[in-house]
PDB file of N, CA and C in Angstrom:
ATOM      1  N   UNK A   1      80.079 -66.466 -23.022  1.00  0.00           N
ATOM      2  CA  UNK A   1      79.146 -65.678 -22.228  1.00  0.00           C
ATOM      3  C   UNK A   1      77.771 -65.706 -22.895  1.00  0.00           C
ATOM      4  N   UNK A   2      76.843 -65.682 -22.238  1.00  0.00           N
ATOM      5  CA  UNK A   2      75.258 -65.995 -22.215  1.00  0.00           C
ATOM      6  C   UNK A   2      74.935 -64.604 -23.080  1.00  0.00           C
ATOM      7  N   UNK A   3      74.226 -64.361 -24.137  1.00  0.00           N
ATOM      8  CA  UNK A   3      74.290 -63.249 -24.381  1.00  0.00           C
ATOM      9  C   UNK A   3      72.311 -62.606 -23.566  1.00  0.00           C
ATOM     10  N   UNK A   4      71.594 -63.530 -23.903  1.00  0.00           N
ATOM     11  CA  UNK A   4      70.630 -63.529 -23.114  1.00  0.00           C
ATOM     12  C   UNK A   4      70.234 -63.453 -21.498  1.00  0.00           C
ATOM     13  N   UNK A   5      69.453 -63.067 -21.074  1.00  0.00           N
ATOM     14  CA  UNK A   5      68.885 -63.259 -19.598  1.00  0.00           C
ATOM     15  C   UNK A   5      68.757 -64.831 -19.388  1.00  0.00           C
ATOM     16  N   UNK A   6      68.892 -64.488 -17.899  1.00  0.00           N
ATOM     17  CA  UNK A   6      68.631 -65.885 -17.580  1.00  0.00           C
ATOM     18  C   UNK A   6      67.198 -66.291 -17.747  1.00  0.00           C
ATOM     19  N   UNK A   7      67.035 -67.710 -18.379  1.00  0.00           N
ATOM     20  CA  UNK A   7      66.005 -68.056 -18.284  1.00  0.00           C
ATOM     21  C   UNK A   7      64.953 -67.947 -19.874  1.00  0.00           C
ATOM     22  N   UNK A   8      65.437 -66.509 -20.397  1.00  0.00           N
ATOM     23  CA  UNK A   8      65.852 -66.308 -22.234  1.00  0.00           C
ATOM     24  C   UNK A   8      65.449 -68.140 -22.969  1.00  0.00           C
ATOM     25  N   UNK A   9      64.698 -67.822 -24.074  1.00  0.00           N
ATOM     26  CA  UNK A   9      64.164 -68.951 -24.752  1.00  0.00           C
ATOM     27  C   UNK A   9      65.252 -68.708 -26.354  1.00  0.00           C
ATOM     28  N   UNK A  10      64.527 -67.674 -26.534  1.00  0.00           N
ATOM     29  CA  UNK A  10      65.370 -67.519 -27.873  1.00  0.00           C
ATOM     30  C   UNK A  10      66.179 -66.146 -28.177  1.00  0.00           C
ATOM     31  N   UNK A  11      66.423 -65.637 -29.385  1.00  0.00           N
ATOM     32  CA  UNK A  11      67.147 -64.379 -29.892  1.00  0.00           C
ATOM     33  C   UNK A  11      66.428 -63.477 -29.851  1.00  0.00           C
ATOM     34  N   UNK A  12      66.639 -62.126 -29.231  1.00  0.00           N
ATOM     35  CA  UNK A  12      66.466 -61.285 -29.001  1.00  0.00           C
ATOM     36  C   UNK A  12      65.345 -60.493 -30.318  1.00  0.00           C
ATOM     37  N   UNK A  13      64.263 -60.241 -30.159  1.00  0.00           N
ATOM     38  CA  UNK A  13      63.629 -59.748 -31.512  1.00  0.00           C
ATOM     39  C   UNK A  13      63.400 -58.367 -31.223  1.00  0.00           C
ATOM     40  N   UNK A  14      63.373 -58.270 -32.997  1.00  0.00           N
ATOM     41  CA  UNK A  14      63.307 -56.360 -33.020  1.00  0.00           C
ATOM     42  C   UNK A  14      61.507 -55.802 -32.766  1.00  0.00           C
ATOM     43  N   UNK A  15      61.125 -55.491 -31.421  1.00  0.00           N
ATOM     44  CA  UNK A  15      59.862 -55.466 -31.400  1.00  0.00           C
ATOM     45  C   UNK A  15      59.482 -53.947 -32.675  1.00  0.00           C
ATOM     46  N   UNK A  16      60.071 -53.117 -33.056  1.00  0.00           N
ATOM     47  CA  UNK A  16      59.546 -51.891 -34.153  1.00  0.00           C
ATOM     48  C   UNK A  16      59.344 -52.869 -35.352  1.00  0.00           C
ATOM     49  N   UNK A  17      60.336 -53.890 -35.793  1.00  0.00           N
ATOM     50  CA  UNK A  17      60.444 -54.478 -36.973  1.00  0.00           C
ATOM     51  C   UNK A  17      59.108 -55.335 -37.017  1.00  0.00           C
ATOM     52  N   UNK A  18      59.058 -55.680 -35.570  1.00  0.00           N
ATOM     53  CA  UNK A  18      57.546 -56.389 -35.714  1.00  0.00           C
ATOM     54  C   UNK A  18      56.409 -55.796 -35.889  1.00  0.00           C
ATOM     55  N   UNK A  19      55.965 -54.508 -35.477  1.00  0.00           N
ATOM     56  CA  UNK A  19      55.040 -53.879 -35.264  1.00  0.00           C
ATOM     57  C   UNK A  19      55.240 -53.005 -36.634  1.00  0.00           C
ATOM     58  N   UNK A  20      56.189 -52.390 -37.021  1.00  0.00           N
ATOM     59  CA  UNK A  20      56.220 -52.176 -38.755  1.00  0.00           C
ATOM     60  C   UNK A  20      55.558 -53.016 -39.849  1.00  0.00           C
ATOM     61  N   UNK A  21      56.517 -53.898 -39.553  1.00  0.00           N
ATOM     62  CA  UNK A  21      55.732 -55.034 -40.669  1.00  0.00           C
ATOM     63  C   UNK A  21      54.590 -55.535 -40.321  1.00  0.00           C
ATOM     64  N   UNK A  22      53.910 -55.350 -39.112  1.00  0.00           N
ATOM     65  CA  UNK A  22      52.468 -55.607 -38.946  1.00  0.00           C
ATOM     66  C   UNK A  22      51.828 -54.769 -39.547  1.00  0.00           C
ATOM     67  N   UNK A  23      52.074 -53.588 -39.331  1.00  0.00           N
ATOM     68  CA  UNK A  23      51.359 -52.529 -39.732  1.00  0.00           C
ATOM     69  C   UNK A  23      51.460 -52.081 -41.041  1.00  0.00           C
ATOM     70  N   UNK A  24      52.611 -52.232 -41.650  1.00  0.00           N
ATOM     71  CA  UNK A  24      52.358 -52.243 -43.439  1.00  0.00           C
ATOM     72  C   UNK A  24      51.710 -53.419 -43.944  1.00  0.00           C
ATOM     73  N   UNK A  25      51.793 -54.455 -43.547  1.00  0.00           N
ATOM     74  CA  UNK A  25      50.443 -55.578 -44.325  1.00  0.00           C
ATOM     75  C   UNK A  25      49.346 -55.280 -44.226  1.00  0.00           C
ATOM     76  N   UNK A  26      48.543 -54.051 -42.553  1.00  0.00           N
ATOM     77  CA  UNK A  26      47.617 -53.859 -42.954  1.00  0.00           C
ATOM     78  C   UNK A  26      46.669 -54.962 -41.468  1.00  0.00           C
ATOM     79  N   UNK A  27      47.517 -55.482 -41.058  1.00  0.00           N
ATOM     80  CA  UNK A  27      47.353 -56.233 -39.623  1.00  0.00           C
ATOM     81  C   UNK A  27      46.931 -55.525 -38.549  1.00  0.00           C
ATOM     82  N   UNK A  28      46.176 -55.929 -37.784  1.00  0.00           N
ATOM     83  CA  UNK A  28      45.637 -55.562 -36.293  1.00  0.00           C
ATOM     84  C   UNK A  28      46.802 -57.089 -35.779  1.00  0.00           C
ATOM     85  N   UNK A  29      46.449 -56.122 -34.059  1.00  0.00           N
ATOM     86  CA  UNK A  29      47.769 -57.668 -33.514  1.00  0.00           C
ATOM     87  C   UNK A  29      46.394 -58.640 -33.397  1.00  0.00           C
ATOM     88  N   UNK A  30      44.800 -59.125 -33.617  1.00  0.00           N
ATOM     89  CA  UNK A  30      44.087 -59.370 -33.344  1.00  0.00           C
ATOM     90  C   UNK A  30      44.174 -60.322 -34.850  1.00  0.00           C
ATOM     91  N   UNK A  31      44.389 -59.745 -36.098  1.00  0.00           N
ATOM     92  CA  UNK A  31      44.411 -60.484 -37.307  1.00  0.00           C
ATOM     93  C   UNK A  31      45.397 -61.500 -37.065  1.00  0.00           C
ATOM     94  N   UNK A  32      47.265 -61.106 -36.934  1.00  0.00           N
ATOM     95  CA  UNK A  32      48.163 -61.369 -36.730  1.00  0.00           C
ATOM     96  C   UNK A  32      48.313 -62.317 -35.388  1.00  0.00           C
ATOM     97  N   UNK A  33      47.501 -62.171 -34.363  1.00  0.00           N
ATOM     98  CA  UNK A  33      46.742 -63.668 -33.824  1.00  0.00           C
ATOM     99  C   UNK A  33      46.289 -64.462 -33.895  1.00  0.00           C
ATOM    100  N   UNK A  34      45.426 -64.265 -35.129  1.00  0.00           N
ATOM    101  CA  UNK A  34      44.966 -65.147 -36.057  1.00  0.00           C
ATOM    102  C   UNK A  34      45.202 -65.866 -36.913  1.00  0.00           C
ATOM    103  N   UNK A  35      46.203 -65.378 -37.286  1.00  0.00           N
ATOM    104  CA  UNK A  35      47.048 -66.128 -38.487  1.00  0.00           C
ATOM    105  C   UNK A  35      48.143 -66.395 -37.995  1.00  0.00           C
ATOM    106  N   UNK A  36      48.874 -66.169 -37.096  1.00  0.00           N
ATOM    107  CA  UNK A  36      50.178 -66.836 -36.360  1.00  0.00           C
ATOM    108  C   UNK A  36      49.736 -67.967 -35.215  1.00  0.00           C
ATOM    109  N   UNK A  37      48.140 -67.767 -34.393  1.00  0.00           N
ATOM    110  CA  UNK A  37      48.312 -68.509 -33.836  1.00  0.00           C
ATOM    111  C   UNK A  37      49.118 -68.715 -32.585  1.00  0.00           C
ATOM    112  N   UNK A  38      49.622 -67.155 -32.357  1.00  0.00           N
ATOM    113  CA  UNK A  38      49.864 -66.695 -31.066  1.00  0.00           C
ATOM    114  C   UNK A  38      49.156 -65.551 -30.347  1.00  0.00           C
ATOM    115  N   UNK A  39      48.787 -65.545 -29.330  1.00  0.00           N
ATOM    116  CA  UNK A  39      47.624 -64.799 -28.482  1.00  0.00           C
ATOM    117  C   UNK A  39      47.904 -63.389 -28.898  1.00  0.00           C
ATOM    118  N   UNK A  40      46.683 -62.723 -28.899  1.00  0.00           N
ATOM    119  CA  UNK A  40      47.007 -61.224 -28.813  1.00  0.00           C
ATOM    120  C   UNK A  40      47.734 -60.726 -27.756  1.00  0.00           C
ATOM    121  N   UNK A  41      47.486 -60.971 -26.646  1.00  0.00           N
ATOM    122  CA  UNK A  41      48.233 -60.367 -25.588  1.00  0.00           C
ATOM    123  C   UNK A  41      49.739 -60.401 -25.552  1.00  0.00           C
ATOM    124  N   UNK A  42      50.012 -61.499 -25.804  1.00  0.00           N
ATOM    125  CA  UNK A  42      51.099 -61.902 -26.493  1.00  0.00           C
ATOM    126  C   UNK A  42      52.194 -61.135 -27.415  1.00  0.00           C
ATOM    127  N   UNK A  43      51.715 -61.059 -28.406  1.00  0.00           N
ATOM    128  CA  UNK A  43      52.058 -60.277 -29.551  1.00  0.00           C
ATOM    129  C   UNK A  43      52.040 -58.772 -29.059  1.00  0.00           C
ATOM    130  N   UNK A  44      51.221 -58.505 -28.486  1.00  0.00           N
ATOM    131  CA  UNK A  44      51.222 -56.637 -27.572  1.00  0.00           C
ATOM    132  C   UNK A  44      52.121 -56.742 -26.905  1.00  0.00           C
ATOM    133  N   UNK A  45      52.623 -57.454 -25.827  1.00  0.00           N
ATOM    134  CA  UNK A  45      53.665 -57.418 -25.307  1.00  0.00           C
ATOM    135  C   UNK A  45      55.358 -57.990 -25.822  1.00  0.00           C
ATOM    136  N   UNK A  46      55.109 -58.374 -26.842  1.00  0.00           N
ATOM    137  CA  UNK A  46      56.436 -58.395 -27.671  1.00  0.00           C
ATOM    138  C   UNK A  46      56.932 -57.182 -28.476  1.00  0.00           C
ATOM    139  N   UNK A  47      55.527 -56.258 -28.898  1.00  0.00           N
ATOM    140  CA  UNK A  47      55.716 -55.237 -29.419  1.00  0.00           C
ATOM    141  C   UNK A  47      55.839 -54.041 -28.620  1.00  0.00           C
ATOM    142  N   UNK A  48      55.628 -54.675 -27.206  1.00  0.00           N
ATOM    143  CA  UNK A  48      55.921 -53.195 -26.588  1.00  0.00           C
ATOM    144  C   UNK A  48      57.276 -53.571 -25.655  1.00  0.00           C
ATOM    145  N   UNK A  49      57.926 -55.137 -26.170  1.00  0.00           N
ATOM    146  CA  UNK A  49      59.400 -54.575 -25.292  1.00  0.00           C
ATOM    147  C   UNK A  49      59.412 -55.510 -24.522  1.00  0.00           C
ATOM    148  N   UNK A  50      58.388 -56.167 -23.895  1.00  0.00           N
ATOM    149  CA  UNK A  50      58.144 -56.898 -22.385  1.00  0.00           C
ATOM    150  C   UNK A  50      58.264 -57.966 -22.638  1.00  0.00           C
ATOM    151  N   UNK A  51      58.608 -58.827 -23.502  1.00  0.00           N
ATOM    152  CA  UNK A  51      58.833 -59.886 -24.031  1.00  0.00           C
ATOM    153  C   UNK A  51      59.891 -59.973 -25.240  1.00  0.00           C
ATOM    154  N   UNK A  52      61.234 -59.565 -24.800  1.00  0.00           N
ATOM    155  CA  UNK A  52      62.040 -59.513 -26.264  1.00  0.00           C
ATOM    156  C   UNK A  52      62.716 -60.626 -26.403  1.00  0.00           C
ATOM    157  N   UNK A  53      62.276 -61.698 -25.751  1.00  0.00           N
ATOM    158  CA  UNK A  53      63.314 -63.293 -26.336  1.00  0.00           C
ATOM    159  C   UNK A  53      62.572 -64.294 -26.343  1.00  0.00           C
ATOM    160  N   UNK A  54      60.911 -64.114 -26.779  1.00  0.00           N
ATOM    161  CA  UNK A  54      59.841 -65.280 -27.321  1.00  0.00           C
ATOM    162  C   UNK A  54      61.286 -66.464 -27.887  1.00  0.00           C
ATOM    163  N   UNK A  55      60.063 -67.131 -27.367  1.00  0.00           N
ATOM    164  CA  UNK A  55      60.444 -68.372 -27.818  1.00  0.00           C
ATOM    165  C   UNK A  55      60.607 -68.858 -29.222  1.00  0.00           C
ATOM    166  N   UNK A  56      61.431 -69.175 -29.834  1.00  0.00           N
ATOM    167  CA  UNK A  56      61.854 -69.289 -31.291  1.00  0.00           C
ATOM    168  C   UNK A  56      60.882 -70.095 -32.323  1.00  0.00           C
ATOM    169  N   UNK A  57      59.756 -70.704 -31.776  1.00  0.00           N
ATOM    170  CA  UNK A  57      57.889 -71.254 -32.498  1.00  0.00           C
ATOM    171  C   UNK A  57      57.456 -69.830 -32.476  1.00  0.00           C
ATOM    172  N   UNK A  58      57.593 -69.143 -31.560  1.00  0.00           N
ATOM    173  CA  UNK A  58      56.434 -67.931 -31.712  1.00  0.00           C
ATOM    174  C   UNK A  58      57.532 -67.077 -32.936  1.00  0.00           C
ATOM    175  N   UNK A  59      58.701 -66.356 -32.743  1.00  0.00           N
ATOM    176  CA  UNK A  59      59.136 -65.625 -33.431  1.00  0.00           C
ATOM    177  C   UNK A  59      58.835 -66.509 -34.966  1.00  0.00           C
ATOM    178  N   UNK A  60      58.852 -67.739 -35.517  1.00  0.00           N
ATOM    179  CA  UNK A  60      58.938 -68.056 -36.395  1.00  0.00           C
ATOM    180  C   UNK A  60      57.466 -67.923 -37.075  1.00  0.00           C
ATOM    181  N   UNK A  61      56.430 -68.626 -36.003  1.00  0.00           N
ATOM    182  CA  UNK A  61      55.168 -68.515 -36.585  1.00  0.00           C
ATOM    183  C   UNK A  61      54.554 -67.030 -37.179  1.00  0.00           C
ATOM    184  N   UNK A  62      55.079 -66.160 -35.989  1.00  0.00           N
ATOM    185  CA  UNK A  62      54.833 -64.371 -36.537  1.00  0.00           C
ATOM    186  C   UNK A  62      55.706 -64.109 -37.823  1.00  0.00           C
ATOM    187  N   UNK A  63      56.836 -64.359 -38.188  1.00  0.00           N
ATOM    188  CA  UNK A  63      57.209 -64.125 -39.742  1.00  0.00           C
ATOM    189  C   UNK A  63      56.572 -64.933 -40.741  1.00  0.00           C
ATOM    190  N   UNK A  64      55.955 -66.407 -40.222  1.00  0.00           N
ATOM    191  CA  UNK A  64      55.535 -67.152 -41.502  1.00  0.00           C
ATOM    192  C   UNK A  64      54.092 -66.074 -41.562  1.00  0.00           C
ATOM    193  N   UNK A  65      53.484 -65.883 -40.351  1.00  0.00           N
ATOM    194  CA  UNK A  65      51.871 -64.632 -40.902  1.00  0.00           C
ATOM    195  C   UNK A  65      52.624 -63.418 -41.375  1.00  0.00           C
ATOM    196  N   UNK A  66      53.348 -63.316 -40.771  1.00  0.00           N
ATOM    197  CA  UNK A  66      53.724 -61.789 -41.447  1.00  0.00           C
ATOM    198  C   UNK A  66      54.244 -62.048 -43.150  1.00  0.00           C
ATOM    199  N   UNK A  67      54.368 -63.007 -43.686  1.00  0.00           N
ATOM    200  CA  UNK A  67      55.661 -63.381 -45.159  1.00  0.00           C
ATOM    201  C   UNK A  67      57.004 -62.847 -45.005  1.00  0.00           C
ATOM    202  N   UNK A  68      57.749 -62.719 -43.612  1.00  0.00           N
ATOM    203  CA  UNK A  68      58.964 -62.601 -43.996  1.00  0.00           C
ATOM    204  C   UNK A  68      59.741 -63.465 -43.477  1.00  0.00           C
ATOM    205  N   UNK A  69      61.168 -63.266 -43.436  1.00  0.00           N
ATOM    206  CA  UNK A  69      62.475 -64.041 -42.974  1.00  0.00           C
ATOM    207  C   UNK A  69      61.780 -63.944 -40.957  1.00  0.00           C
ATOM    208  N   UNK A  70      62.425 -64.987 -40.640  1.00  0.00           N
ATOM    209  CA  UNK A  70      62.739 -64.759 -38.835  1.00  0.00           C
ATOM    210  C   UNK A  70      63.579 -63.268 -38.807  1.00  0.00           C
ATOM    211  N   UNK A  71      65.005 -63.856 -40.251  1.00  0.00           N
ATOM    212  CA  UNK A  71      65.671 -62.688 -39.764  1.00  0.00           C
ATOM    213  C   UNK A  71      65.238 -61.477 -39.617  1.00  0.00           C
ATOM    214  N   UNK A  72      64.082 -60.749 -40.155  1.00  0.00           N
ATOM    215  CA  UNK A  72      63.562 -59.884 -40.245  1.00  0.00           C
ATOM    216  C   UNK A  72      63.025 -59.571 -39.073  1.00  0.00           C
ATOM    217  N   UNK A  73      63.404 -60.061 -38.480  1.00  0.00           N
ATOM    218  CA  UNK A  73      61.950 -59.927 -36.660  1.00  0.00           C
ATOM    219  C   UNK A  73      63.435 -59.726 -35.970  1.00  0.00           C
ATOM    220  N   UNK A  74      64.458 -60.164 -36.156  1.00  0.00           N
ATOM    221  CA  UNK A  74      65.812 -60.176 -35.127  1.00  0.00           C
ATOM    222  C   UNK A  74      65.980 -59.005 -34.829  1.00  0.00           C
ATOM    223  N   UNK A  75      66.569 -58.649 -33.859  1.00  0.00           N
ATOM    224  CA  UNK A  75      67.641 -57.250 -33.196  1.00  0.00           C
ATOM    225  C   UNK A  75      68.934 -57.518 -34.148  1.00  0.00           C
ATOM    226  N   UNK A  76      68.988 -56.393 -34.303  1.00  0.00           N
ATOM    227  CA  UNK A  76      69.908 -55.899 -35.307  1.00  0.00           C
ATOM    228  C   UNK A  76      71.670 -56.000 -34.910  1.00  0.00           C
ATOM    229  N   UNK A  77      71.665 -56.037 -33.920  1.00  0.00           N
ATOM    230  CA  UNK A  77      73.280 -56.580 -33.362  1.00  0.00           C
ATOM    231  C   UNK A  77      72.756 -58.495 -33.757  1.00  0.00           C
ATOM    232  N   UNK A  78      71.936 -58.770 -33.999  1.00  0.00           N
ATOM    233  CA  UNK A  78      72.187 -60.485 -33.769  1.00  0.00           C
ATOM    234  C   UNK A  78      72.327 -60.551 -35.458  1.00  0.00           C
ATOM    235  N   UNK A  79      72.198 -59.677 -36.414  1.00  0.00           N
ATOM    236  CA  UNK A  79      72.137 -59.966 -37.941  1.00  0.00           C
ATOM    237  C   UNK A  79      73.460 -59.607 -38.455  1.00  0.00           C
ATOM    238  N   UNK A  80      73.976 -59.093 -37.787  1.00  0.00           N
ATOM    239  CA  UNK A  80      75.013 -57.830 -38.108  1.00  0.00           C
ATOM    240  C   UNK A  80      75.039 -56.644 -38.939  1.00  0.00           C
ATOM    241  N   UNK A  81      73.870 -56.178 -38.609  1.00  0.00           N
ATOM    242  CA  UNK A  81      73.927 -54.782 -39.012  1.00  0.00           C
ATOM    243  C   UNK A  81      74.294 -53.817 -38.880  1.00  0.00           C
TER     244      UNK A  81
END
């Protein structure tokens, strides 16, 4: 069984985990556009929910700006937590 929506690119990401760790480095989503190289608008709408299965370039490029794991951006049923 599909665990995603149809149509779903990648794994489900933890939009708080994103917007946490944006916000303890000290990031605007405007910096974090900048250095990931994915649109602001973009990134606002991953953090507010409306986009929770980016495509697995974007989830990756936002942990390489952010310095952490992908896993760190995942929903927490996909890590096993």
């Amino acid at each position: 069984m599909d665990k995603h929506p149809r149509g779903a690119r990648g794994p489900r990401v933890n939009a708080r985990a994103i917007r946490g760790i944006r916000v303890e480095r000290g990031y605007t989503q405007t910096e974090l556009a900048r250095r990931s190289g994915v649109g602001q608008s973009h990134i606002s709408r991953i953090e507010l929910g409306a986009r929770p299965y980016p495509d697995p370039r974007i989830t990756k490029a936002l942990a390489d700006a952010l310095g952490c794991k992908v896993v760190d951006l995942l929903a927490a049923d996909l890590v096993g937590v």
